[in-house]
N, C-alpha and C. Protein backbone atom coordinates (compact mmCIF):
# COMPACT_ATOMS: atom_id res chain seq x y z
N UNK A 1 -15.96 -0.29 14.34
CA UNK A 1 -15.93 -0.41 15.80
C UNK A 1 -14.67 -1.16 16.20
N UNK A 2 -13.76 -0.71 16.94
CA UNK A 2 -12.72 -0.72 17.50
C UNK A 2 -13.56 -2.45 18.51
N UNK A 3 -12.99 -3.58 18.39
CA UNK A 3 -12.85 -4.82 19.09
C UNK A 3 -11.84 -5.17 20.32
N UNK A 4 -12.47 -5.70 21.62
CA UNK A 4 -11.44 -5.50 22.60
C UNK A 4 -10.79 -7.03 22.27
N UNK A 5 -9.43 -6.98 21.34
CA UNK A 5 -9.28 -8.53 20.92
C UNK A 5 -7.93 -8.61 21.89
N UNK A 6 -7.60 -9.63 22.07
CA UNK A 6 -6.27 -10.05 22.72
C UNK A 6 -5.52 -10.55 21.45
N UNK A 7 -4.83 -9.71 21.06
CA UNK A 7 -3.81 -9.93 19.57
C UNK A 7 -3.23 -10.99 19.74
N UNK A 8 -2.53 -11.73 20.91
CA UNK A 8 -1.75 -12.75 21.12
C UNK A 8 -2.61 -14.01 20.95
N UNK A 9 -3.84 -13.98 21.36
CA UNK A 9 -4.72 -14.68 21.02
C UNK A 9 -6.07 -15.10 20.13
N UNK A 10 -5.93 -14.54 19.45
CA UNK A 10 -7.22 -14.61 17.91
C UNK A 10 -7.44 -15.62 17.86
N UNK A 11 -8.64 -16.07 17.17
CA UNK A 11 -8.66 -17.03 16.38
C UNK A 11 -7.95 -17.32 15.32
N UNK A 12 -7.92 -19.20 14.89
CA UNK A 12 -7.63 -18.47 13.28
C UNK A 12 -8.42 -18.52 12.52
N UNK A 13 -8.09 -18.42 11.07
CA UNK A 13 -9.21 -17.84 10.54
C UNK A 13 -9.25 -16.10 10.20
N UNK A 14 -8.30 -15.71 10.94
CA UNK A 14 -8.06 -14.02 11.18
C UNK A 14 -7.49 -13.48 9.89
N UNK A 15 -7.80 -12.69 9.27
CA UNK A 15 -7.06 -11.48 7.97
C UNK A 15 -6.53 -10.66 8.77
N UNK A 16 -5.37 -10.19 8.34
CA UNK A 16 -4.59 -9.09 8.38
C UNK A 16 -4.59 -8.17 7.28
N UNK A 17 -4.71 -6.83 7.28
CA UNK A 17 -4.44 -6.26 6.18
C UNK A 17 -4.20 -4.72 6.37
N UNK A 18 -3.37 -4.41 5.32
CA UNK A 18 -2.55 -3.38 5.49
C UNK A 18 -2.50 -2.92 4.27
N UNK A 19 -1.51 -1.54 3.58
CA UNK A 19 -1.52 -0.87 2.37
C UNK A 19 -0.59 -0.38 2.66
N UNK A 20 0.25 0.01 1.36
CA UNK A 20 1.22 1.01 1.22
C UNK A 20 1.01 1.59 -0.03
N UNK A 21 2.16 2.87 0.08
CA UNK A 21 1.50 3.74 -0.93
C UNK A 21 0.47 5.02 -1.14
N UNK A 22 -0.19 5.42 0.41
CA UNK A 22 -0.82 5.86 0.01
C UNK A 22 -0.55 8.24 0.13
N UNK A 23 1.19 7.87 0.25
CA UNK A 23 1.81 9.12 0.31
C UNK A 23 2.34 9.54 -1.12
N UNK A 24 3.16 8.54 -1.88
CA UNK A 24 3.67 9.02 -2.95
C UNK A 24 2.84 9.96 -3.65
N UNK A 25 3.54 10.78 -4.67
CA UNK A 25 2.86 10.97 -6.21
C UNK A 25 2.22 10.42 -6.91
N UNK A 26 3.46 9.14 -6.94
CA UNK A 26 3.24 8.16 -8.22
C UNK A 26 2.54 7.35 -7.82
N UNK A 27 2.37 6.23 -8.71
CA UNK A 27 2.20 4.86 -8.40
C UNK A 27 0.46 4.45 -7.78
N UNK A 28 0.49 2.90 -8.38
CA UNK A 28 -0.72 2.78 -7.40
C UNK A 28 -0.72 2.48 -5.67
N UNK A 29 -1.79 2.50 -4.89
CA UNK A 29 -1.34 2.14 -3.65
C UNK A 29 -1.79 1.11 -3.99
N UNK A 30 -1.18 0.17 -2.89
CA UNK A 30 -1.02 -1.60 -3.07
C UNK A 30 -1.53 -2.02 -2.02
N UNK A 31 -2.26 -3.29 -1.69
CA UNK A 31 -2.72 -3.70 -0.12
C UNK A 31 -2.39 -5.26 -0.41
N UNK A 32 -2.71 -5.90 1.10
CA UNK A 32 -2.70 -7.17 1.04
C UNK A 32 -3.27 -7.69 2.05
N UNK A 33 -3.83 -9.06 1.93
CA UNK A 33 -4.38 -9.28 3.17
C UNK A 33 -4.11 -10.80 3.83
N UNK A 34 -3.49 -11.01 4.39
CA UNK A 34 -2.80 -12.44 5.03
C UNK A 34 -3.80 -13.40 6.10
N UNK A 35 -3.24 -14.38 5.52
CA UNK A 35 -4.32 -15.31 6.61
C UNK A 35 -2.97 -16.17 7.34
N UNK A 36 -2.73 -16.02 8.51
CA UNK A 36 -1.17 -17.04 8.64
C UNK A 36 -1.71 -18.56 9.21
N UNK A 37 -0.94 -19.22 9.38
CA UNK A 37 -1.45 -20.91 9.76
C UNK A 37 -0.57 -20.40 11.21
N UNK A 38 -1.26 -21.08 11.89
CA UNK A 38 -0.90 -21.01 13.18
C UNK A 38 0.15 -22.71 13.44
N UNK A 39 -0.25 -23.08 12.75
CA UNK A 39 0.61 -24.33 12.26
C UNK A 39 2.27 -24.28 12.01
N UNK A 40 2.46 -22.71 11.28
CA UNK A 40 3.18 -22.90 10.75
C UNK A 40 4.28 -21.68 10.90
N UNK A 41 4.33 -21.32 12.44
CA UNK A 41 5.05 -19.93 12.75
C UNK A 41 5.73 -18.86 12.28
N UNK A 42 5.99 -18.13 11.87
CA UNK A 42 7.31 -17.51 11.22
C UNK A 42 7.45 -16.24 12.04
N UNK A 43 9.00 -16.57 12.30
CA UNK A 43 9.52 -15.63 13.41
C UNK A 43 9.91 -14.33 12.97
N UNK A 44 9.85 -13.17 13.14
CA UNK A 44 10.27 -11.72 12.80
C UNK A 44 9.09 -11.27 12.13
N UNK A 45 7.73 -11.08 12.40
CA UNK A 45 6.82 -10.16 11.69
C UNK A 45 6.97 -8.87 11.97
N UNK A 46 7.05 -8.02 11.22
CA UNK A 46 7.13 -6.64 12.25
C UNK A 46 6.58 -5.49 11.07
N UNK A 47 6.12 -4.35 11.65
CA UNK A 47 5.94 -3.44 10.78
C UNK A 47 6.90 -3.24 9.72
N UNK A 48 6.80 -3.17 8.19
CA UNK A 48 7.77 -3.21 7.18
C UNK A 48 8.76 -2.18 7.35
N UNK A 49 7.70 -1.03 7.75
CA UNK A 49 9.04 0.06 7.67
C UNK A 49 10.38 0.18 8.35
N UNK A 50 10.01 -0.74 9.86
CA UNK A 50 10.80 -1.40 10.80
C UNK A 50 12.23 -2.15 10.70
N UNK A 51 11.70 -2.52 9.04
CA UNK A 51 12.48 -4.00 8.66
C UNK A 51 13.75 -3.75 7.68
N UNK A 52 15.18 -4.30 7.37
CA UNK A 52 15.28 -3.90 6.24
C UNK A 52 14.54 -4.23 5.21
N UNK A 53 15.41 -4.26 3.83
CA UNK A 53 14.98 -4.56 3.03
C UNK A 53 15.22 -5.98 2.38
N UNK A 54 16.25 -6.46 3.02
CA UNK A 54 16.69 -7.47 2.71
C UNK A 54 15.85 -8.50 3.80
N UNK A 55 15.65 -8.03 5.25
CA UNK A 55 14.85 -8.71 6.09
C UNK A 55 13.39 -8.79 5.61
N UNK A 56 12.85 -7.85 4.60
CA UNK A 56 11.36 -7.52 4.27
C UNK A 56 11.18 -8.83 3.00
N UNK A 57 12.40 -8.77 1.85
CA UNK A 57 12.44 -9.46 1.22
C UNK A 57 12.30 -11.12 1.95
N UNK A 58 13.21 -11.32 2.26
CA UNK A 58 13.27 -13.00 3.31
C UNK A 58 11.55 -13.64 3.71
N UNK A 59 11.26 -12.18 4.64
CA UNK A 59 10.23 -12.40 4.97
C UNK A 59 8.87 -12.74 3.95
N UNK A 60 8.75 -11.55 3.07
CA UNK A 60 8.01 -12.42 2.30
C UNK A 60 7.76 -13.47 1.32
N UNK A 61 8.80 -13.89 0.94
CA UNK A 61 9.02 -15.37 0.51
C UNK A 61 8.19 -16.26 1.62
N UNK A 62 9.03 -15.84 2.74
CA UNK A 62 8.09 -17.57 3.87
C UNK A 62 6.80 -17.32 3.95
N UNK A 63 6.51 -15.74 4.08
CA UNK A 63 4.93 -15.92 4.22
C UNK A 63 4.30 -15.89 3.26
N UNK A 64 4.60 -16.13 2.03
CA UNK A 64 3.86 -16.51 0.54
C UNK A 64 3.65 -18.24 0.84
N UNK A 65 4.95 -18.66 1.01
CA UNK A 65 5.60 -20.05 1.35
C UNK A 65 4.25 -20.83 2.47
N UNK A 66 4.03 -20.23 3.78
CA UNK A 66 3.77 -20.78 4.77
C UNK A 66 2.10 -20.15 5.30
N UNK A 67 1.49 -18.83 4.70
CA UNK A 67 0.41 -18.12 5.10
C UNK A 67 -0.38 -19.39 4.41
N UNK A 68 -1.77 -19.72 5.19
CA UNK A 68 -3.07 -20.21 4.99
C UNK A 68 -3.75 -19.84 3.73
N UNK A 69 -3.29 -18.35 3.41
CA UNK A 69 -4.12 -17.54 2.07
C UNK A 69 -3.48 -16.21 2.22
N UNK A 70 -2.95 -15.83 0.98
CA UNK A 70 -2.99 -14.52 1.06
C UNK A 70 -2.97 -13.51 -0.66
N UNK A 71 -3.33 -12.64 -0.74
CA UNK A 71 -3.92 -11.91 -1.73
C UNK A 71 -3.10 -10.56 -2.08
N UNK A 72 -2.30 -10.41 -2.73
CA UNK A 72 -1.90 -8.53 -3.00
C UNK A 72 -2.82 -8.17 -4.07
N UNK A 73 -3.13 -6.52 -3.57
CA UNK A 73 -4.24 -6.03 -4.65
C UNK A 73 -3.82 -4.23 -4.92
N UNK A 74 -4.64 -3.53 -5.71
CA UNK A 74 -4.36 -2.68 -5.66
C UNK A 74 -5.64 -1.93 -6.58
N UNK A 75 -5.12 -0.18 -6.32
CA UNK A 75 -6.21 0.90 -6.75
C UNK A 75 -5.18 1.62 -7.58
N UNK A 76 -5.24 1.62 -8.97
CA UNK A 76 -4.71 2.51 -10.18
C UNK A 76 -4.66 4.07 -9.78
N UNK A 77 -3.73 4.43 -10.58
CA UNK A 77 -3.94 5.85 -10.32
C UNK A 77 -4.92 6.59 -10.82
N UNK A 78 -5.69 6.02 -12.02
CA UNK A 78 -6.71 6.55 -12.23
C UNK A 78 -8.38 6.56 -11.43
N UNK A 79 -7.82 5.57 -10.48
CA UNK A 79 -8.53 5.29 -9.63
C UNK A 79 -8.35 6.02 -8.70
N UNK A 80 -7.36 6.25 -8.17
CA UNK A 80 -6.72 7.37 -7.30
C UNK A 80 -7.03 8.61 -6.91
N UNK A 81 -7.01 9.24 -8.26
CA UNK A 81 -7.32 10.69 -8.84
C UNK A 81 -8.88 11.02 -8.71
N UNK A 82 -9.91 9.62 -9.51
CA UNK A 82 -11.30 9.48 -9.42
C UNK A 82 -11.83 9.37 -7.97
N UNK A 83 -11.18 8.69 -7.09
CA UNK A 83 -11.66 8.78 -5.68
C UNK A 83 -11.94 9.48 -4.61
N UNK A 84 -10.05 9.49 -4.68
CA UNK A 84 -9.44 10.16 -3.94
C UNK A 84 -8.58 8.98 -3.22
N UNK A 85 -7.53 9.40 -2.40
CA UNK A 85 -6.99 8.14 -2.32
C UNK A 85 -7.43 7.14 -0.77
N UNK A 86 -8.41 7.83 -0.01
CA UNK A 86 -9.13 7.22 1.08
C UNK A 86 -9.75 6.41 0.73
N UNK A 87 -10.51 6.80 -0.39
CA UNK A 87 -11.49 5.59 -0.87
C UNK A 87 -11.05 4.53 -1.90
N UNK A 88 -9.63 5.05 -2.71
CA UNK A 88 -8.56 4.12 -3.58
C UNK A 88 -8.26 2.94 -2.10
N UNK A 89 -8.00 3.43 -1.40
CA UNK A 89 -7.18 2.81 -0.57
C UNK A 89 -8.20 1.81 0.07
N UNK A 90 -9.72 1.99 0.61
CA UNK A 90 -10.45 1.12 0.94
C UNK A 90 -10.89 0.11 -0.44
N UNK A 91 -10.80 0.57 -1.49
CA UNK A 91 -11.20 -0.25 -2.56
C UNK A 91 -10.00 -1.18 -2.74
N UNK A 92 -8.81 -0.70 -2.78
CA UNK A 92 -7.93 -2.00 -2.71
C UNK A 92 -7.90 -3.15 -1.59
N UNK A 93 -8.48 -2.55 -0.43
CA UNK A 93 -8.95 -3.20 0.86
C UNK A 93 -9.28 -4.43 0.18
N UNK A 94 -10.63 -4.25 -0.19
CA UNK A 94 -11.94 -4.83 -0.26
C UNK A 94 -10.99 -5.86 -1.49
N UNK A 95 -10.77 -5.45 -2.38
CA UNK A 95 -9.72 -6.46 -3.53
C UNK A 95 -8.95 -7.55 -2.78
N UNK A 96 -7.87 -7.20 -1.94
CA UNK A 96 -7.17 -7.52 -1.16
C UNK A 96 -8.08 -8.73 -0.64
N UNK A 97 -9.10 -8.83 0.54
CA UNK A 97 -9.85 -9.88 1.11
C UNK A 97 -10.51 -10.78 0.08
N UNK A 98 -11.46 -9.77 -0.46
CA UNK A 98 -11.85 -10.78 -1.81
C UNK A 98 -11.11 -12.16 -2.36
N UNK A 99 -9.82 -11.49 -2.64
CA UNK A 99 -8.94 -12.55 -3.58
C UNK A 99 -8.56 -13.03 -3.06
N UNK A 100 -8.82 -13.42 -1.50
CA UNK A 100 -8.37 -14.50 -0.58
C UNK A 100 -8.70 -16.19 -0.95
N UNK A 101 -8.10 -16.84 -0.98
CA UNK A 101 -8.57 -18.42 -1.79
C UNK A 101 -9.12 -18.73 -0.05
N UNK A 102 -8.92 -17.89 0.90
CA UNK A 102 -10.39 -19.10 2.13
C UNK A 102 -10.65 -17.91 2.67
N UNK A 103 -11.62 -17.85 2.73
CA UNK A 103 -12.65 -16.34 3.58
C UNK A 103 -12.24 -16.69 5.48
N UNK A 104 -11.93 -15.77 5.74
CA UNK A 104 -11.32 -15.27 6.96
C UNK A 104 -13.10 -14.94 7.69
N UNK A 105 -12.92 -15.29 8.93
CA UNK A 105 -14.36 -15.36 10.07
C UNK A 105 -14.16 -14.12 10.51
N UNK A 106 -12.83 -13.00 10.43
CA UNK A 106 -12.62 -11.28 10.86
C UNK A 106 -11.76 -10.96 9.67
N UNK A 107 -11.49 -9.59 9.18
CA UNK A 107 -10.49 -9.21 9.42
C UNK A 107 -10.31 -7.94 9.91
N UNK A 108 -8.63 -7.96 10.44
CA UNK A 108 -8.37 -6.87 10.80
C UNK A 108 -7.87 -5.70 10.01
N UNK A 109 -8.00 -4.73 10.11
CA UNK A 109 -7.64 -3.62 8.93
C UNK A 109 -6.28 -2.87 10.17
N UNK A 110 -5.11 -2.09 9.44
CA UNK A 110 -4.52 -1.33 10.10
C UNK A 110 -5.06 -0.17 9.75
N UNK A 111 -5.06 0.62 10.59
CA UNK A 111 -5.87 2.03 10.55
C UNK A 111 -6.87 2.19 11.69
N UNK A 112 -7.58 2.94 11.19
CA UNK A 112 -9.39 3.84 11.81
C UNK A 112 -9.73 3.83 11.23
N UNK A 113 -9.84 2.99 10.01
CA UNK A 113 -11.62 2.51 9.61
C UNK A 113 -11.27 1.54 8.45
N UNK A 114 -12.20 0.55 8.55
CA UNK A 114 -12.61 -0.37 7.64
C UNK A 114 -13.23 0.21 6.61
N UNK A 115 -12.64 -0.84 5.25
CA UNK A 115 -13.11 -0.99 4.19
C UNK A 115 -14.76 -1.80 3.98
N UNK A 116 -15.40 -1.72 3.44
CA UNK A 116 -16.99 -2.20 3.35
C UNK A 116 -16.31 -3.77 2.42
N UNK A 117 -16.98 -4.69 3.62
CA UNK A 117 -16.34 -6.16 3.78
C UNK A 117 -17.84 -7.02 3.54
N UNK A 118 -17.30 -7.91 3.44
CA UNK A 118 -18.41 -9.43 3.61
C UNK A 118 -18.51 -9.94 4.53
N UNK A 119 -17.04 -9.61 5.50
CA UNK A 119 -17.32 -10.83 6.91
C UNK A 119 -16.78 -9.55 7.55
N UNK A 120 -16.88 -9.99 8.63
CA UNK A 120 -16.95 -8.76 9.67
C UNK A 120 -15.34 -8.33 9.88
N UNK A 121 -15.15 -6.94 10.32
CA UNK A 121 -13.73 -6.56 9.98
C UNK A 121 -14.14 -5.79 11.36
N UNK A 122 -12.76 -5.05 11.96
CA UNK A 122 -12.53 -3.81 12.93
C UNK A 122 -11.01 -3.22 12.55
N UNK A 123 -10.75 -2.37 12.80
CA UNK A 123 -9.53 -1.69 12.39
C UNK A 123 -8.68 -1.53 13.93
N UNK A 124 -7.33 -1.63 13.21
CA UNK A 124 -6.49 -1.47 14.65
C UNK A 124 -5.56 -0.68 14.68
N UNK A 125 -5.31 0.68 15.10
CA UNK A 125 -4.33 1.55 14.88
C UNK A 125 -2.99 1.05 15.34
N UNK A 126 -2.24 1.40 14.38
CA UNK A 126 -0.77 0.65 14.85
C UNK A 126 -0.74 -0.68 14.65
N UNK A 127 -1.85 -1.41 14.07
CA UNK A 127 -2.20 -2.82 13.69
C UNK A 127 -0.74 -3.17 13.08
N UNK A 128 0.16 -2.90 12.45
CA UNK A 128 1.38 -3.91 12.13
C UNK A 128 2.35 -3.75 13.12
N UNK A 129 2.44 -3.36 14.36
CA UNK A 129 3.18 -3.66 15.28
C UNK A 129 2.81 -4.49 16.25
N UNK A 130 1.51 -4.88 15.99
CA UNK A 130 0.65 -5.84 17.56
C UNK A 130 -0.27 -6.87 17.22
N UNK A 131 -0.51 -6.87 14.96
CA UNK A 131 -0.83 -8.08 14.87
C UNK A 131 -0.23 -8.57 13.92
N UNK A 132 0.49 -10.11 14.25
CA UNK A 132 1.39 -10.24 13.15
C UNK A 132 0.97 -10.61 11.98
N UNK A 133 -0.63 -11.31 11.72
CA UNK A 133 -1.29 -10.94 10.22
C UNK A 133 -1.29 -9.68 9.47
N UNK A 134 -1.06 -8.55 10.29
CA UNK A 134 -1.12 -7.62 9.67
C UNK A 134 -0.28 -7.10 9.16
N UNK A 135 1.22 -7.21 10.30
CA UNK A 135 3.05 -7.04 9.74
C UNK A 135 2.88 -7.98 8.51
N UNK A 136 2.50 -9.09 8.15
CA UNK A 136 2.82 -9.87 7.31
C UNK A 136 2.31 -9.17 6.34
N UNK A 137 1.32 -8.83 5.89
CA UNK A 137 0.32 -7.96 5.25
C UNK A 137 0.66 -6.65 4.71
N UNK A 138 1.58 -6.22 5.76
CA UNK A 138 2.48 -4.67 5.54
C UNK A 138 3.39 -5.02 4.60
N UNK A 139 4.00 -6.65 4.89
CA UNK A 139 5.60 -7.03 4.27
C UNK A 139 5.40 -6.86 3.27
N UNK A 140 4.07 -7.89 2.09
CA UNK A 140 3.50 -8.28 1.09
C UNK A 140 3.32 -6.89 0.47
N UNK A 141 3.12 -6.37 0.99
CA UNK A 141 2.48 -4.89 0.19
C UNK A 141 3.63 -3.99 -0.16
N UNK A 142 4.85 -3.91 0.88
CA UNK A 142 6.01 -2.99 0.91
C UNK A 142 6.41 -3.65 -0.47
N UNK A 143 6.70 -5.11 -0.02
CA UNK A 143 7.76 -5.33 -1.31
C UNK A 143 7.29 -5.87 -2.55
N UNK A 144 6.05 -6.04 -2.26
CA UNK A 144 5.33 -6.04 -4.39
C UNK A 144 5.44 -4.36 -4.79
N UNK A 145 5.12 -3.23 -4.22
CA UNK A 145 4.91 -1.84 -3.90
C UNK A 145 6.63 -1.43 -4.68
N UNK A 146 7.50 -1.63 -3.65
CA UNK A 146 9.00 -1.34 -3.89
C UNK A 146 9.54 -2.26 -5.37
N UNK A 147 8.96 -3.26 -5.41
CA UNK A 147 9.54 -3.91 -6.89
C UNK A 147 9.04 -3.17 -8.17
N UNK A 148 7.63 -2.72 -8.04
CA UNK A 148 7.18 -1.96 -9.16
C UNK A 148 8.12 -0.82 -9.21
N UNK A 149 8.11 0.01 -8.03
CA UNK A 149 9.09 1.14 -8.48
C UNK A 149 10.08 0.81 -9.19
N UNK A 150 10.71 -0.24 -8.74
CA UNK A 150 11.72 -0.44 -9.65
C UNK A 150 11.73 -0.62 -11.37
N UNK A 151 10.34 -1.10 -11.68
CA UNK A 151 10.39 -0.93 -12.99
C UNK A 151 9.97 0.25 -13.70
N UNK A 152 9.42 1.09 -13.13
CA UNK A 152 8.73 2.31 -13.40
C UNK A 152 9.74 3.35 -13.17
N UNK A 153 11.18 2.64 -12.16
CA UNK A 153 12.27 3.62 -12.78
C UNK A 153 12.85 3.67 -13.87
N UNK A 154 13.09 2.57 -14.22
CA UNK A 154 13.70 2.32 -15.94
C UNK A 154 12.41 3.25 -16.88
N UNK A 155 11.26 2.56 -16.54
CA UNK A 155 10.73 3.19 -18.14
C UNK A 155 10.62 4.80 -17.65
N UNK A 156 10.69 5.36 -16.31
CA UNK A 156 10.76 6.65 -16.75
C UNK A 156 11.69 7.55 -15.49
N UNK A 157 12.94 7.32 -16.47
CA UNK A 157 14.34 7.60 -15.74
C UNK A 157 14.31 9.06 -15.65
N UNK A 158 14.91 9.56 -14.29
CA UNK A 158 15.61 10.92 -14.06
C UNK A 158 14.33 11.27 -12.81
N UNK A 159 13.47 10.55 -12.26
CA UNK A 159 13.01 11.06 -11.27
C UNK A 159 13.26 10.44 -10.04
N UNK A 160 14.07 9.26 -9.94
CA UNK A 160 14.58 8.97 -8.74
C UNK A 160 13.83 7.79 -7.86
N UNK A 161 12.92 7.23 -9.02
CA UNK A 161 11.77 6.61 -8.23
C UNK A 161 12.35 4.83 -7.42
N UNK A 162 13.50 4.54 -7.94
CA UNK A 162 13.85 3.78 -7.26
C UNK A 162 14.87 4.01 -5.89
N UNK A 163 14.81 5.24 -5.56
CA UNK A 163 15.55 5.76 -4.09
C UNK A 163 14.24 5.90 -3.48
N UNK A 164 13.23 6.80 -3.97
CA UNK A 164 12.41 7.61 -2.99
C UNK A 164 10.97 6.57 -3.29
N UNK A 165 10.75 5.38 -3.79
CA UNK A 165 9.58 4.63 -4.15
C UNK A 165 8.09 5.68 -4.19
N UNK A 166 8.57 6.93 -5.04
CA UNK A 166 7.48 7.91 -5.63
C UNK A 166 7.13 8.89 -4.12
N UNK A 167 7.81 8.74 -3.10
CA UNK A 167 7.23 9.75 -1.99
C UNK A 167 7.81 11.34 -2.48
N UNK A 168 7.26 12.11 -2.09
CA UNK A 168 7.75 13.66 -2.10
C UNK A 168 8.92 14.30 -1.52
N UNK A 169 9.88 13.45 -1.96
CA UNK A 169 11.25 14.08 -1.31
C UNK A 169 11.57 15.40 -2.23
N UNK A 170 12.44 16.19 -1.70
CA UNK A 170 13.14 17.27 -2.21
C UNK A 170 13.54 16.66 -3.99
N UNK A 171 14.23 15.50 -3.69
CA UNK A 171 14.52 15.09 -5.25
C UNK A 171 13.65 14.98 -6.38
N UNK A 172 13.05 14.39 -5.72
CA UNK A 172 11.57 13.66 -6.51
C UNK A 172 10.59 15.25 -7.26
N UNK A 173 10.94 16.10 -5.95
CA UNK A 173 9.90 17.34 -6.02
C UNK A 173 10.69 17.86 -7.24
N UNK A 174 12.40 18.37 -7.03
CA UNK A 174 12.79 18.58 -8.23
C UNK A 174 12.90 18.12 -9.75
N UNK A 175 12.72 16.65 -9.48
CA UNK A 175 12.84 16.53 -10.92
C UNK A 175 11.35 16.23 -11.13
N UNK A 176 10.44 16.95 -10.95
CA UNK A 176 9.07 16.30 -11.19
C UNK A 176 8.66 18.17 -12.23
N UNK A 177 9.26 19.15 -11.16
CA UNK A 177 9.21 20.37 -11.75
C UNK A 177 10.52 20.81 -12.90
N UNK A 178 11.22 20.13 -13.10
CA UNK A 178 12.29 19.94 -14.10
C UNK A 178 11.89 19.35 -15.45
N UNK A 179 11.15 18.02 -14.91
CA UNK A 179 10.66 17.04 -16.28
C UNK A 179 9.23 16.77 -16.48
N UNK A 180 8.26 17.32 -15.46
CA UNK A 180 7.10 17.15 -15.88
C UNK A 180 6.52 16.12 -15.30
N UNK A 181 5.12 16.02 -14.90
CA UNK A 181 4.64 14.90 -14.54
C UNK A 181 3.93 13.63 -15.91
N UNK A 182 4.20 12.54 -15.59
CA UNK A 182 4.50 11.36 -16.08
C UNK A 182 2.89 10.91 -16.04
N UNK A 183 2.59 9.87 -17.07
CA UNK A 183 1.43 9.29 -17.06
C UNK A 183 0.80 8.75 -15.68
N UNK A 184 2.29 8.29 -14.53
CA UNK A 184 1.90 7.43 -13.40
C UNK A 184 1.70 8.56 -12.18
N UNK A 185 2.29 10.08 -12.63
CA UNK A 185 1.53 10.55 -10.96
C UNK A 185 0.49 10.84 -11.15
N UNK A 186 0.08 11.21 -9.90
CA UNK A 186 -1.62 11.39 -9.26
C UNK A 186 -1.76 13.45 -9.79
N UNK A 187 -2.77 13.00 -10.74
CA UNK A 187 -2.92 14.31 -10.83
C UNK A 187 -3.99 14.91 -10.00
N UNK A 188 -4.38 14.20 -8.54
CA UNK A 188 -4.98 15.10 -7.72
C UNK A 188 -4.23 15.08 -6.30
N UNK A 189 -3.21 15.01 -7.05
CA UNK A 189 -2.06 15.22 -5.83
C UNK A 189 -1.46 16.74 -5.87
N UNK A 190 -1.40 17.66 -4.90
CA UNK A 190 -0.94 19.02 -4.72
C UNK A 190 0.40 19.10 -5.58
N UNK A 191 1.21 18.54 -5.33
CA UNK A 191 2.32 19.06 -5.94
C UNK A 191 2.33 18.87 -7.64
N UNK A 192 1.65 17.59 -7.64
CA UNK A 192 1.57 17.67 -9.48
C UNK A 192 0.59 18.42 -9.95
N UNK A 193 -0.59 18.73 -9.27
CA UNK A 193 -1.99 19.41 -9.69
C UNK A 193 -1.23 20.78 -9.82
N UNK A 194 -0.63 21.64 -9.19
CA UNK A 194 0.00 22.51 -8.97
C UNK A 194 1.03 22.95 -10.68
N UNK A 195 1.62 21.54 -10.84
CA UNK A 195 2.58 21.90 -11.84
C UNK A 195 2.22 21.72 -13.31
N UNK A 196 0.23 21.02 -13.14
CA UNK A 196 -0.47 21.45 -14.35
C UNK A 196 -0.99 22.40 -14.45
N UNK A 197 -1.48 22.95 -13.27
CA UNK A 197 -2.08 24.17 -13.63
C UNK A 197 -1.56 25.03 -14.10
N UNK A 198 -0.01 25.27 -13.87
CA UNK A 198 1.01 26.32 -14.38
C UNK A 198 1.66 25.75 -16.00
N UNK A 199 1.06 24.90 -16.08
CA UNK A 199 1.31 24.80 -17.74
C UNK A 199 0.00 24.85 -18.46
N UNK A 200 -0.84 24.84 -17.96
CA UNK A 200 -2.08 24.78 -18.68
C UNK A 200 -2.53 26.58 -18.65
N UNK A 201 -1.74 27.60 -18.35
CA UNK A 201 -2.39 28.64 -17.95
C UNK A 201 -2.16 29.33 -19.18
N UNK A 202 -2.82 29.82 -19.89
CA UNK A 202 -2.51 30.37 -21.08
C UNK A 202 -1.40 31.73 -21.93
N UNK A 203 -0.60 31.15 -22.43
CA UNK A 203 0.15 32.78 -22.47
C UNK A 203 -0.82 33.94 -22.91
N UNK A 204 -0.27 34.96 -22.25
CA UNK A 204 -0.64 36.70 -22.96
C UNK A 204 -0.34 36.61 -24.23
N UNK A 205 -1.25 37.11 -25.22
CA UNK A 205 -1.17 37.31 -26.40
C UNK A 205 0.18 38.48 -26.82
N UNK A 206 1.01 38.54 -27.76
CA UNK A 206 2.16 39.13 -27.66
C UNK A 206 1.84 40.49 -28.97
N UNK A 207 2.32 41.76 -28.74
CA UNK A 207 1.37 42.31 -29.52
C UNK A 207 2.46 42.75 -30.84
């Protein structure tokens, strides 16, 4: 249920939480969920995608530094594949709040619909542009999210995963049908499900 809250004014006590990840191939999707001190301001929250990268980085240092509590979590790809990634994505939710070191009296989810919580939650579309627990929440997630790619480009070089952080670009698409899909994509993702089935299809017997 959608809450008529005045974002500028919450309580505290408030979670923010947000996810990324949940477009790529690869990778797990990642969430997080922020509790900020009202004590303790920090200026520039904004939706991550908004941000650079160097501004995304900055940012989450202070709000590791200065948030009340906050938690990054995540849903495996095998989790992914087993779910699907709606319900990967609410299960990292639920991780995300959990591993909060002080239980939040709401939280807010970005999206249309909550994850199945302990304390009462509502979802807010566009939630990282209008609550800044939740930009903070977006930050945490972009750039733990974007650092993994980076190591998952080294151990499995030639797909580009540190330009495109595993989304379905033209590149990514090519070298995925060039080199094969990798232990880390989603094999109930169309484009890789697609490029097993065409190897798994059996040759004609040759006479």
């Amino acid at each position: 249920m959608q809450l008529g809250l005045d974002f500028g004014r919450v309580e505290a006590l408030v979670a923010g939480v947000d996810e990324v990840g949940r477009g790529p191939l690869c990778g797990a999707v990642v969430t997080a969920a922020v509790i900020l001190d009202p004590e303790r301001p920090i200026l520039g929250l904004n939706d991550s995608k908004k941000l650079s990268e160097a501004r995304r980085e900055a940012l989450s240092e202070e709000i590791r530094e200065k948030a009340l509590a906050w938690c990054i979590a995540r849903a495996e790809v095998e989790e992914i594949d087993r779910l699907n990634i709606l319900h990967a994505t609410m299960l990292a939710m639920r991780r995300a709040v959990e591993g909060l070191a002080v239980t939040p009296r709401l939280a807010l989810i970005d999206g249309n619909r909550c994850p199945k919580l302990a304390v009462p939650c509502a979802p807010v579309i566009k939630g990282d542009a209008q609550v800044p627990a939740i930009a903070a929440a977006s930050i945490l997630a972009k750039v733990a999210r974007d650092r993994e790619m980076l190591v998952l480009d080294a151990l499995y070089p030639g797909y580009g995963l540190a330009r495109h952080k595993g989304y379905p670009t033209a590149v990514h698409l090519e070298a995925l049908a060039r080199l094969g899909p990798t232990p880390i994509h989603r094999r109930s993702f169309a484009p890789v499900r697609e490029l097993l089935d065409v190897v798994s299809i059996p040759c004609a017997p040759t006479s």
